[in-house]
Protein backbone atom coordinates (compact mmCIF):
# COMPACT_ATOMS: atom_id res chain seq x y z
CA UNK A 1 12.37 -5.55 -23.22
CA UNK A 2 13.10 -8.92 -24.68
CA UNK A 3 15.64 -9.87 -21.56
CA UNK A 4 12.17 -9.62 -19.22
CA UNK A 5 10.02 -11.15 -21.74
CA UNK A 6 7.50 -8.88 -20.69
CA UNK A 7 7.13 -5.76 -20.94
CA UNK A 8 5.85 -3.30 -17.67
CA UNK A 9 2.14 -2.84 -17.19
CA UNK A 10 1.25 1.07 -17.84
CA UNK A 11 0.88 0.93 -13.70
CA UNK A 12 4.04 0.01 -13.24
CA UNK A 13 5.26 2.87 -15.30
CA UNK A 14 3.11 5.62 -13.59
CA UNK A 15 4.02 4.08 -10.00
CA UNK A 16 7.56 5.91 -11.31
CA UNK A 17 6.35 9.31 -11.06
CA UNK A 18 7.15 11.65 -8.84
CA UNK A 19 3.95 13.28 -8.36
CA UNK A 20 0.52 13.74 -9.85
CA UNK A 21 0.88 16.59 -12.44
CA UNK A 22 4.01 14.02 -13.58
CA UNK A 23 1.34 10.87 -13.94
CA UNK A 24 -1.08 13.34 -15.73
CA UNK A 25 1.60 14.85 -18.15
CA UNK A 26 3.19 11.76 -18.92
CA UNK A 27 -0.33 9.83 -19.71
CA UNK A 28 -0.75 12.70 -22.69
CA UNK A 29 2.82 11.82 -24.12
CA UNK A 30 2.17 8.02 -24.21
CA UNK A 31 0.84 7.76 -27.64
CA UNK A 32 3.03 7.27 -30.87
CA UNK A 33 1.96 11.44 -32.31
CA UNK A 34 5.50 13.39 -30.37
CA UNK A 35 7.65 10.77 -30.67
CA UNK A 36 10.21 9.55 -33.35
CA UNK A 37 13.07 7.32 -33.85
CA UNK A 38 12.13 5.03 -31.00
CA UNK A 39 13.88 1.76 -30.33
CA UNK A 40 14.60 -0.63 -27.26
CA UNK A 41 17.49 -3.16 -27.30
CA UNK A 42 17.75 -5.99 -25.30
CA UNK A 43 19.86 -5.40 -23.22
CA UNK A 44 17.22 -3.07 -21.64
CA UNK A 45 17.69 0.51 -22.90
CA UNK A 46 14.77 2.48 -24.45
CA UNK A 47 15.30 5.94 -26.09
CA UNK A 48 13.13 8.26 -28.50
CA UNK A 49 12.86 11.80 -29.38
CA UNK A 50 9.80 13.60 -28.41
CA UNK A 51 8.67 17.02 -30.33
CA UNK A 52 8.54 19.91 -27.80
CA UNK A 53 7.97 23.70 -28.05
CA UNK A 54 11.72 24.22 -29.34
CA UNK A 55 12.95 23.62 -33.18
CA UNK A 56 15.26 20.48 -31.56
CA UNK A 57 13.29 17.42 -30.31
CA UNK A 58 14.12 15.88 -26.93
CA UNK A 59 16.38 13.00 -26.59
CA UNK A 60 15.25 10.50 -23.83
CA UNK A 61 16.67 7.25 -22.84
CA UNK A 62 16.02 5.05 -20.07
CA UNK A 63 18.08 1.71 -18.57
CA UNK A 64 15.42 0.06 -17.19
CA UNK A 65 18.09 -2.67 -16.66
CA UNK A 66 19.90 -0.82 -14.34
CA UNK A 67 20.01 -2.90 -11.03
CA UNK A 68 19.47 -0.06 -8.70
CA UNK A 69 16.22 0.68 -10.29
CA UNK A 70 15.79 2.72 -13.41
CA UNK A 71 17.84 5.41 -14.51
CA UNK A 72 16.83 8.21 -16.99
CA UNK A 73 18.25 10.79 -18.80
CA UNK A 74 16.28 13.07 -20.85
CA UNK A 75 17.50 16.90 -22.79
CA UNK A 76 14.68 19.16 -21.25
CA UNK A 77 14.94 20.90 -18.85
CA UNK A 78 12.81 19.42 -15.94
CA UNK A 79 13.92 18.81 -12.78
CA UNK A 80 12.03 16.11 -12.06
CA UNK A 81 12.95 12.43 -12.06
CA UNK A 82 11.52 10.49 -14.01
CA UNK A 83 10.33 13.79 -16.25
CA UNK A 84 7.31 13.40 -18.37
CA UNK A 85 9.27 12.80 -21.28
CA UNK A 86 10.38 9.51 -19.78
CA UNK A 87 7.06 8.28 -18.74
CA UNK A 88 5.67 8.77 -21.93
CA UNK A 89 8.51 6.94 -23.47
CA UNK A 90 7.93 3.89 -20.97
CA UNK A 91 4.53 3.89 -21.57
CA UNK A 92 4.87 3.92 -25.05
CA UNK A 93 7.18 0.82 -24.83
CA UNK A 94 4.82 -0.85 -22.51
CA UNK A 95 1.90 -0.43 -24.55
CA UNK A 96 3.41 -3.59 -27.08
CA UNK A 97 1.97 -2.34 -30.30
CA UNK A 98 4.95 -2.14 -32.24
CA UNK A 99 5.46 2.05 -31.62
CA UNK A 100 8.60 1.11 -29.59
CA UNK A 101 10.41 -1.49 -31.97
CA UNK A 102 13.16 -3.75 -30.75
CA UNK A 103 16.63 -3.19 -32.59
CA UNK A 104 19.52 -5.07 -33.39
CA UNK A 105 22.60 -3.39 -32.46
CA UNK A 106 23.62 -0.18 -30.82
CA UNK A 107 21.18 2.87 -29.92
CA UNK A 108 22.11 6.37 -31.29
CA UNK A 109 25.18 7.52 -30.29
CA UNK A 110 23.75 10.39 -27.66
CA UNK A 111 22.49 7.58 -26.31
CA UNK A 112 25.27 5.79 -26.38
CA UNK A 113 27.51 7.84 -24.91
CA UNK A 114 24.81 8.21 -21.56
CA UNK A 115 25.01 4.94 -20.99
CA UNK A 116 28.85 4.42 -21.33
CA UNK A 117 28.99 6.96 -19.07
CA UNK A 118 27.07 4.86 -16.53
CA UNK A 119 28.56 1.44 -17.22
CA UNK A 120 32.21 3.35 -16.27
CA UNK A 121 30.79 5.03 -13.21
CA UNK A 122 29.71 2.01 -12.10
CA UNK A 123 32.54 -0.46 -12.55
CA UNK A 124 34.66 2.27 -10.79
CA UNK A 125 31.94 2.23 -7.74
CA UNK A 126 32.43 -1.88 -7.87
CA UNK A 127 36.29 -1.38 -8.18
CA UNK A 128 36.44 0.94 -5.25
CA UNK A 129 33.94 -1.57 -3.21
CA UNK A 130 36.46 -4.16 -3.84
CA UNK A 131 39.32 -2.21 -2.45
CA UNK A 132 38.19 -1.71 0.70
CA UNK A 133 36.38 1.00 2.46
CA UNK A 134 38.98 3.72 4.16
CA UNK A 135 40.38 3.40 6.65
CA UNK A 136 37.83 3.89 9.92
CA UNK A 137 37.66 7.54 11.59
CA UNK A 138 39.55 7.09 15.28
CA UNK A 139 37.78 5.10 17.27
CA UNK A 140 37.93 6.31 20.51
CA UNK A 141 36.65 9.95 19.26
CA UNK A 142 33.43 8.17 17.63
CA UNK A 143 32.82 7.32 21.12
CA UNK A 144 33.08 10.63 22.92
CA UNK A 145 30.35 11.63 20.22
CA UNK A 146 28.03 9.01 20.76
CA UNK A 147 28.42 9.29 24.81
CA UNK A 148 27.59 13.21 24.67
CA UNK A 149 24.78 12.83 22.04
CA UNK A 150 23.59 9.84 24.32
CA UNK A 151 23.78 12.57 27.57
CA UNK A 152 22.15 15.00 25.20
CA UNK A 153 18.83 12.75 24.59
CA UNK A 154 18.55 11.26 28.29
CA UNK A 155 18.45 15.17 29.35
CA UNK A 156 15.76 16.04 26.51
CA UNK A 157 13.83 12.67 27.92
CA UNK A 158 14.05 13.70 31.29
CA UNK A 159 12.31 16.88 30.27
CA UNK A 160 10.07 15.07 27.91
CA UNK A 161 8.57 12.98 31.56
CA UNK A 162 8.08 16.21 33.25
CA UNK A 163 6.23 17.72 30.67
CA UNK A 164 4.09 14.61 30.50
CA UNK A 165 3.59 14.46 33.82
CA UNK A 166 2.75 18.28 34.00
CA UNK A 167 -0.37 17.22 31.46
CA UNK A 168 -1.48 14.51 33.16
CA UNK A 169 -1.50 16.70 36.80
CA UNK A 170 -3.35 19.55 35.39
CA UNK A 171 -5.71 17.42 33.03
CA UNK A 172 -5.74 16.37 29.41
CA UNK A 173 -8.13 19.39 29.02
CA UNK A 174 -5.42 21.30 28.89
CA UNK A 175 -3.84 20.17 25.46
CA UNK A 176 -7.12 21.15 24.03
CA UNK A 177 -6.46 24.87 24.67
CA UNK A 178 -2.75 24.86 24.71
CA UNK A 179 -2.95 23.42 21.22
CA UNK A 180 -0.15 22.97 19.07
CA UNK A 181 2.23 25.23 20.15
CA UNK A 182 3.25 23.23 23.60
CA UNK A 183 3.97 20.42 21.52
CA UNK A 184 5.25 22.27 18.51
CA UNK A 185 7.64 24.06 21.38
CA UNK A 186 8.27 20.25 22.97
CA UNK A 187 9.71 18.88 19.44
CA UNK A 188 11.65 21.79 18.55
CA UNK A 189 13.34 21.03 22.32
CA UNK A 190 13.62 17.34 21.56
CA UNK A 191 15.58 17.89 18.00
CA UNK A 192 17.80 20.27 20.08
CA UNK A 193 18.31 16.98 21.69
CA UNK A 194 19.19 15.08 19.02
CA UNK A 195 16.28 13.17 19.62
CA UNK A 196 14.38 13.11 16.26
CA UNK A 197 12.26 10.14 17.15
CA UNK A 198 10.85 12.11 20.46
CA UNK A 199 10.29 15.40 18.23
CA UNK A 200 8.27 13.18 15.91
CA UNK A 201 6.05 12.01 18.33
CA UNK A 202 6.32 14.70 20.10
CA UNK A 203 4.82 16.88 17.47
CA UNK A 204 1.91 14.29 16.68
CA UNK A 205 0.33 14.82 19.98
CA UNK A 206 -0.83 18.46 19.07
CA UNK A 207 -2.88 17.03 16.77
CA UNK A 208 -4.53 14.47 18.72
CA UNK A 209 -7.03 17.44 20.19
CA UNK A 210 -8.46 18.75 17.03
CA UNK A 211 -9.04 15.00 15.92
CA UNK A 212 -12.47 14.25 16.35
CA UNK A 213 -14.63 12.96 19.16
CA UNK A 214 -12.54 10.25 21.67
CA UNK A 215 -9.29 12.72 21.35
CA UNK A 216 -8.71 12.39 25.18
CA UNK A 217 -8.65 8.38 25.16
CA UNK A 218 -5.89 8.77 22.18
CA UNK A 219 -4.22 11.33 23.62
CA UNK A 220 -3.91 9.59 26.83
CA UNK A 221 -2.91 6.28 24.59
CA UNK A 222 -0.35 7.84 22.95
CA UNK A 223 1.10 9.87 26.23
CA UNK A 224 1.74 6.21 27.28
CA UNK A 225 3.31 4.96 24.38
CA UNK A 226 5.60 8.21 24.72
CA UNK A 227 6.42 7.52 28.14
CA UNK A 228 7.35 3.92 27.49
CA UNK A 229 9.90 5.31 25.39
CA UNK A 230 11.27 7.77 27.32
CA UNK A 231 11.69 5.34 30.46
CA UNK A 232 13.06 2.13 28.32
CA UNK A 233 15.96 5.03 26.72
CA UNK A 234 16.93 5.65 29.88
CA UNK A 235 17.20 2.17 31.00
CA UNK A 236 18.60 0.71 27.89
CA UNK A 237 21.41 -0.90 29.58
CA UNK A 238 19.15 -3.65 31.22
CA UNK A 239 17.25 -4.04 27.80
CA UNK A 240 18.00 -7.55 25.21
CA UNK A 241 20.05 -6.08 22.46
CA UNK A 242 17.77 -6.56 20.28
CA UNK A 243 15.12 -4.59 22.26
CA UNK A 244 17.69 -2.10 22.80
CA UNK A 245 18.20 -1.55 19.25
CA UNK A 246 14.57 -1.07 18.42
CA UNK A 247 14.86 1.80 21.20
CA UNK A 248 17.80 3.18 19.61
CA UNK A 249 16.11 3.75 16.32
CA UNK A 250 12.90 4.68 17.88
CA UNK A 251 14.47 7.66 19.21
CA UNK A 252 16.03 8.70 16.25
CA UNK A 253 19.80 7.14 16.32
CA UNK A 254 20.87 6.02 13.00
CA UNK A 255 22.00 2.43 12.26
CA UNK A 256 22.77 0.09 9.95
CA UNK A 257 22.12 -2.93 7.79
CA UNK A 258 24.44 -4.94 9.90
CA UNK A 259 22.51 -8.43 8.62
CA UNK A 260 23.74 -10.99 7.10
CA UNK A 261 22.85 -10.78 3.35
CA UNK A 262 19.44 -13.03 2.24
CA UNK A 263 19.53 -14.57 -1.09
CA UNK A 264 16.02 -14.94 -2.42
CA UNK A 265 14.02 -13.95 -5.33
CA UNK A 266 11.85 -11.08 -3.97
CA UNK A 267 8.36 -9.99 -5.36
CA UNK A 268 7.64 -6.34 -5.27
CA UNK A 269 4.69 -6.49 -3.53
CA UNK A 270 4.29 -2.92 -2.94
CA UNK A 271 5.33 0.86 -3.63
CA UNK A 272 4.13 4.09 -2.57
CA UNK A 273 5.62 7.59 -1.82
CA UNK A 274 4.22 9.68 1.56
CA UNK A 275 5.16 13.72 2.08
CA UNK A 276 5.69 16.72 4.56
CA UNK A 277 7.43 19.79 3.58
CA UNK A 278 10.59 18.78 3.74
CA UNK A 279 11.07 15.39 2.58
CA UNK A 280 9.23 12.30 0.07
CA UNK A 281 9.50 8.91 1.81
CA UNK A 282 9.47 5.69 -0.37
CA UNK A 283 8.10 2.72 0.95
CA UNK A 284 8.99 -0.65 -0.79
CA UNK A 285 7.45 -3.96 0.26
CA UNK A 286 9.28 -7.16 -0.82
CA UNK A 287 8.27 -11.09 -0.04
CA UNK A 288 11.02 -13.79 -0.18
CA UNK A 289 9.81 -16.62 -1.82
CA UNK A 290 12.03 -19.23 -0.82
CA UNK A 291 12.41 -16.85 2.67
CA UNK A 292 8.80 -16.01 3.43
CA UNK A 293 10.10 -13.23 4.42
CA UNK A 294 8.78 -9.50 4.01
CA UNK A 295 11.32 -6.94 4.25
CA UNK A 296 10.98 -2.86 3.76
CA UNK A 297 12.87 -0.89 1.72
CA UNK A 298 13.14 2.93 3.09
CA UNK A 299 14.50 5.76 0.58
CA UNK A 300 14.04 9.65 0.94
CA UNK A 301 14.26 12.21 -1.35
CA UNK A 302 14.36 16.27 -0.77
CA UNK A 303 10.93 18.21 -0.95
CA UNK A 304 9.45 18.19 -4.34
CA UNK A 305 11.88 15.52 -5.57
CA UNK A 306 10.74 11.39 -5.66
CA UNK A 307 13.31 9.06 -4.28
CA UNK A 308 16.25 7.93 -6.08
CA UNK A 309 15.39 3.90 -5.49
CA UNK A 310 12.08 2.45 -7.91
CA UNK A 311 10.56 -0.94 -7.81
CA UNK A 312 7.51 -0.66 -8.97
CA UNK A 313 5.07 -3.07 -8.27
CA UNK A 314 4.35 -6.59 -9.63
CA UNK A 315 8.19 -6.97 -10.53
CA UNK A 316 10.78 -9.58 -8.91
CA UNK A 317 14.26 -9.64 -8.12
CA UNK A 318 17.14 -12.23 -7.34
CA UNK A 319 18.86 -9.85 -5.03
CA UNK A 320 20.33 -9.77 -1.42
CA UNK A 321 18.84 -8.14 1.32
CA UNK A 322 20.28 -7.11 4.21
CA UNK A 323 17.97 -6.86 7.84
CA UNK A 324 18.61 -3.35 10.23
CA UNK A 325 18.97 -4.38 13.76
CA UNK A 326 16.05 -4.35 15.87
CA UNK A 327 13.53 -6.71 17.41
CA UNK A 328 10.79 -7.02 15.45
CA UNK A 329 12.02 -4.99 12.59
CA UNK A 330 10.90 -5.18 8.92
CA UNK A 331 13.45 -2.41 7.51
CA UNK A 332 16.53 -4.06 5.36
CA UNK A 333 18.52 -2.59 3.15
CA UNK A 334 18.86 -4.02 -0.65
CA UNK A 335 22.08 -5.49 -1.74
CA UNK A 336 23.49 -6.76 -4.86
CA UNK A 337 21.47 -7.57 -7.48
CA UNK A 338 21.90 -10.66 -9.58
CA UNK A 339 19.67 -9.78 -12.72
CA UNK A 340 17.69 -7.15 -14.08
CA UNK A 341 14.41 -6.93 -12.41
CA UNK A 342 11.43 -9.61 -14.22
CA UNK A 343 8.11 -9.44 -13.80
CA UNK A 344 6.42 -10.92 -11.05
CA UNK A 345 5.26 -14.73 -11.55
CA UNK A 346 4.38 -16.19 -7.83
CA UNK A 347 2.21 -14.83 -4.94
CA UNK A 348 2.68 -14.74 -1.21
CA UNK A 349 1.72 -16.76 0.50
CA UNK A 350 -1.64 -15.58 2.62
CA UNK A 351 -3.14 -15.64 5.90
CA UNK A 352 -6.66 -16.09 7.22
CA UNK A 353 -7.82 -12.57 9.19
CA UNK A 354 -7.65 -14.51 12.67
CA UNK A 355 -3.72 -15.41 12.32
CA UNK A 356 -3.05 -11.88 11.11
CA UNK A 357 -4.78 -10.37 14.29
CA UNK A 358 -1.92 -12.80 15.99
CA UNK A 359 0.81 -11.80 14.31
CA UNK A 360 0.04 -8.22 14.88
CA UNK A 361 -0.34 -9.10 18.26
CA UNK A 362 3.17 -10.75 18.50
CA UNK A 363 4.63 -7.61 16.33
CA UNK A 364 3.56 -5.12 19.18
CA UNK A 365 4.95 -7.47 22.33
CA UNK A 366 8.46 -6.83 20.46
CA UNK A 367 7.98 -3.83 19.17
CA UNK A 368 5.01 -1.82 21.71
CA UNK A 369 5.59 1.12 19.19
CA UNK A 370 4.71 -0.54 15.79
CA UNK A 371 2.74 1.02 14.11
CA UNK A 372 1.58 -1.42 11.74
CA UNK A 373 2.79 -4.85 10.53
CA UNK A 374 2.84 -6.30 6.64
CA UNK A 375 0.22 -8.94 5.99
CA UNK A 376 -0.96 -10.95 3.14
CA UNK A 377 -4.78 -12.10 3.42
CA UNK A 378 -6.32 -15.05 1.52
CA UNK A 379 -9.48 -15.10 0.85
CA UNK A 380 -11.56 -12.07 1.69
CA UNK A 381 -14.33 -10.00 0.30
CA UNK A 382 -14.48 -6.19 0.55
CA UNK A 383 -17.96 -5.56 2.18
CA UNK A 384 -18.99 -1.98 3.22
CA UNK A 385 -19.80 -1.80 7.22
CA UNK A 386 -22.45 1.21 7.50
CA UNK A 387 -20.62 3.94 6.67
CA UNK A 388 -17.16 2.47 6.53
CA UNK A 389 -15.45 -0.51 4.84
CA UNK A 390 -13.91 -4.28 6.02
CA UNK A 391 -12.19 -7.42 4.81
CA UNK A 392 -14.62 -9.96 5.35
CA UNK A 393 -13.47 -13.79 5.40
CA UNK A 394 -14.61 -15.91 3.19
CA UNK A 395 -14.87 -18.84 5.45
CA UNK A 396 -15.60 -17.55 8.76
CA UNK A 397 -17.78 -14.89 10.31
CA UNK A 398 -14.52 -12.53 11.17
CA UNK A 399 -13.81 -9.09 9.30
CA UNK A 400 -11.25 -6.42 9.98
CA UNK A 401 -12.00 -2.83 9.79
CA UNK A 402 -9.92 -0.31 6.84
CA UNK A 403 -8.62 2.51 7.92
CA UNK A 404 -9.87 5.98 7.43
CA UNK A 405 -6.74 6.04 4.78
CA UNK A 406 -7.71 3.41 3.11
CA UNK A 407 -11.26 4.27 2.78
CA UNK A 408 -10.62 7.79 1.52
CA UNK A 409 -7.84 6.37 -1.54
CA UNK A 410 -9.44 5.36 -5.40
CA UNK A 411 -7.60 1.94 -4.34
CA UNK A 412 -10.96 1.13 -2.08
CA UNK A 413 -12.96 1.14 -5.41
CA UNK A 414 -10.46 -0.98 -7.61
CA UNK A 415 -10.82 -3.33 -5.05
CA UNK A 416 -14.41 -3.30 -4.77
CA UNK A 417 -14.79 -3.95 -8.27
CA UNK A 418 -11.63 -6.57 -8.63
CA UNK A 419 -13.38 -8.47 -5.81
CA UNK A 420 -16.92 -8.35 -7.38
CA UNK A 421 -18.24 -10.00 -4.38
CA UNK A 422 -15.93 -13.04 -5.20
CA UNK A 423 -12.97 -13.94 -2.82
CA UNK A 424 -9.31 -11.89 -3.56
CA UNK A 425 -5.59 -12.06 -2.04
CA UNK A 426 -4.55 -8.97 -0.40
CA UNK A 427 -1.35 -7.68 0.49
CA UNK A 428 -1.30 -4.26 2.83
CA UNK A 429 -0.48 -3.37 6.08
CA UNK A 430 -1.91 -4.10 9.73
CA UNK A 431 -1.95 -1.70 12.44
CA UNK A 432 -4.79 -0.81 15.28
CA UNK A 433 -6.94 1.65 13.24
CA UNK A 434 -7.48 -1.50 10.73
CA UNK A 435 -5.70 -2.73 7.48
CA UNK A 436 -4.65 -0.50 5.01
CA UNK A 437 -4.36 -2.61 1.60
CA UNK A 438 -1.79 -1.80 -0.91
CA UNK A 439 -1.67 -4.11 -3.49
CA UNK A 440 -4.58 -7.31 -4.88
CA UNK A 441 -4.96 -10.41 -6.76
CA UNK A 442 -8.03 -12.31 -7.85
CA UNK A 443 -8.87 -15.75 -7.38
CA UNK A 444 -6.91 -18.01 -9.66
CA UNK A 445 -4.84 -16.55 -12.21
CA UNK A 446 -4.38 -13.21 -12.86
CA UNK A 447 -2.20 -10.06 -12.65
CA UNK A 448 -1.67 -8.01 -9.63
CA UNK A 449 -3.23 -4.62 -9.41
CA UNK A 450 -2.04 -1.66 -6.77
CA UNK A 451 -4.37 -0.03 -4.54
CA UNK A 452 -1.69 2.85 -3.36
């Protein structure tokens, strides 16, 4: 795309699919043999037509340019976004050898025609923006529902303590051979509440048992953290706001990016998708240059189905972001967009292992149920610790621990061999099993490489 100047790594691309058979499938349709009539412009479109089972070729087309992250349209029939036909394209573009030409003037009309389709939609989104939102629902009534949802979750709370307390009296023993039905039986009584937050941690707590060896000091650990919440809900009115506000959306209440907007050009430092049954959760990391700032970007989609927002790593954006209320919150919600995404140029800035220990530290004391904080370390080597894994520092005697995640993802051995036994930047995230690393950069020059 000659508007970037360079074109997406074949990472990049994959870090787009929605799951693994989608990586796999588009891989096979990356080379030049299915496709025909392939162009980009530069104004960032790429189409092609790929040879499938049927007598009529797919048409495929992709605005990469799009600022809400790239959009795709494609004639098969998946139901997948991006399908497999639109990986392959991308990776066919980003592969540079001439397969995915660069042409002067328009693409083919069915092409054409998707993306006029989009331009209108979205100047009449940005023309309705400008005229206002409607007008607000009555006030007073949005009241009455947030005072009976509030009465609602201080009831399920109150509940919530006894049952605690019920464990504690009769022994943590107990959890082992009630297993996860009292707690399964706990959440279910918590979302009646409208207490999602409670149900969610709620629910984690069967678990604990069937964990390994130690369960009863994490059970107990976690009981606590549990209770904290429970007792700081229902004494919210004597909480800071902002504490309060981290309370509120630690039980569950929605908010929103009530911030004022931050200017900055923001690295993608990091992207990766988690899953349950019902729903896909993306995770997006950004770093403010000019900011220092690192701000997470939260988007969901439906079981089966990848998110509707993509950054993939190693790209930047001159964009406005806007923070959620909270103390000690990293969640913000991405506003407008000034340019196309580019690809990433700087680095953040790094940390030494001691002063990430402290900001984790400082993390917790506004936010006790954190679970982990974003950090950027300079300088360490990836050494193996008996049977496990740690950061070492490169110029002190101080390590921290992975994670049993971490050590169990392909991302442990990229790193390994990145590193070499030579010093490396890594970005990832902090918590108290260890540090989880996402994303890493060699000494010097070089590009980034993901570890999700």
């Amino acid at each position: 795309m000659t508007q970037q100047g360079v074109r997406w790594t074949a990472d990049q691309v994959l870090a787009l699919a929605p799951d693994a058979a989608s990586r796999k499938a588009g891989s096979k349709l990356g080379a030049a043999g299915p496709w025909s009539e392939a162009g980009s412009s530069d104004e960032g479109t790429v189409w092609g037509l790929c040879k499938g089972s049927g007598s009529k070729p797919y048409q495929t087309v992709v605005d990469i340019a799009d600022t809400a992250g790239p959009a795709y349209k494609c004639s098969c029939p998946s139901r997948k976004f991006p399908c497999k036909h639109a990986l392959g394209l991308l990776l066919l573009w980003a592969g540079e050898d001439g397969a995915v030409p660069a042409v002067q003037g328009p693409a083919p009309d069915w092409a054409e025609e998707w993306l006029a389709g989009r331009r209108k939609r979205t100047e009449e989104k940005r023309a309705g923006a400008a005229a206002g939102a409607p007008a607000a629902a009555d006030p007073e009534a949005a009241r009455r529902r947030a005072e009976r949802r509030a009465e609602r979750i201080s009831l399920g709370a109150a509940e919530l303590e006894q049952r605690l307390t019920d464990l504690l009296r009769t022994g943590l023993a107990s959890a082992e051979q009630a297993g996860y039905g009292l707690w399964e039986e706990t959440a279910a009584r918590m979302v009646d509440a409208q207490a999602p937050g409670l149900a969610a941690r709620a629910r984690e707590l069967g678990a604990i048992p069937s964990s390994g060896p130690g369960w009863p000091v994490r059970l107990l650990e976690e009981c606590a953290l549990l209770h904290l919440l429970d007792q700081a809900w229902l004494r919210r009115e004597r909480l800071p706001d902002d504490l309060a506000a981290t309370v509120r959306s630690r039980i569950g209440l929605p908010a929103s990016a009530d911030g004022p907007p931050l200017r900055d050009h923001w690295l993608v430092l990091a992207q990766y998708d988690t899953t349950d049954p019902k729903l896909t959760t993306r995770r997006i990391w950004l770093y403010g240059t000019e900011s220092g700032r690192t701000s997470l970007l939260l988007s969901y989609g439906a079981a089966g189905r990848a998110p509707e927002v993509a950054l993939p790593m190693g790209l930047a954006l001159d964009a406005e972001v806007s923070a959620f209320p909270g103390a000690g919150q990293f969640r913000a919600a991405l506003g407008e967009q000034f340019a196309a995404p580019s690809p990433m140029t700087g680095r953040p800035r790094g940390v030494a292992t001691t002063q990430a220990a402290v900001r984790y530290g400082e993390a917790l004391r506004l936010d006790p149920w954190l679970d982990s904080v974003p950090v950027t370390l300079d300088r360490v080597v990836p050494t193996p610790d008996g049977d496990s894994w740690q950061l070492a520092d490169a110029d002190a005697d101080l390590a921290l621990p992975l994670t049993p995640t971490a050590r169990s993802r392909p991302g442990l051995w990229r790193l390994v061999a990145l590193s070499g036994g030579a010093p490396v930047k890594v970005f990832g995230e902090l918590g108290h099993r260890g540090f989880t690393p996402l994303t890493a950069w060699p000494e010097g020059t070089g590009e980034p490489v993901s570890l999700c």
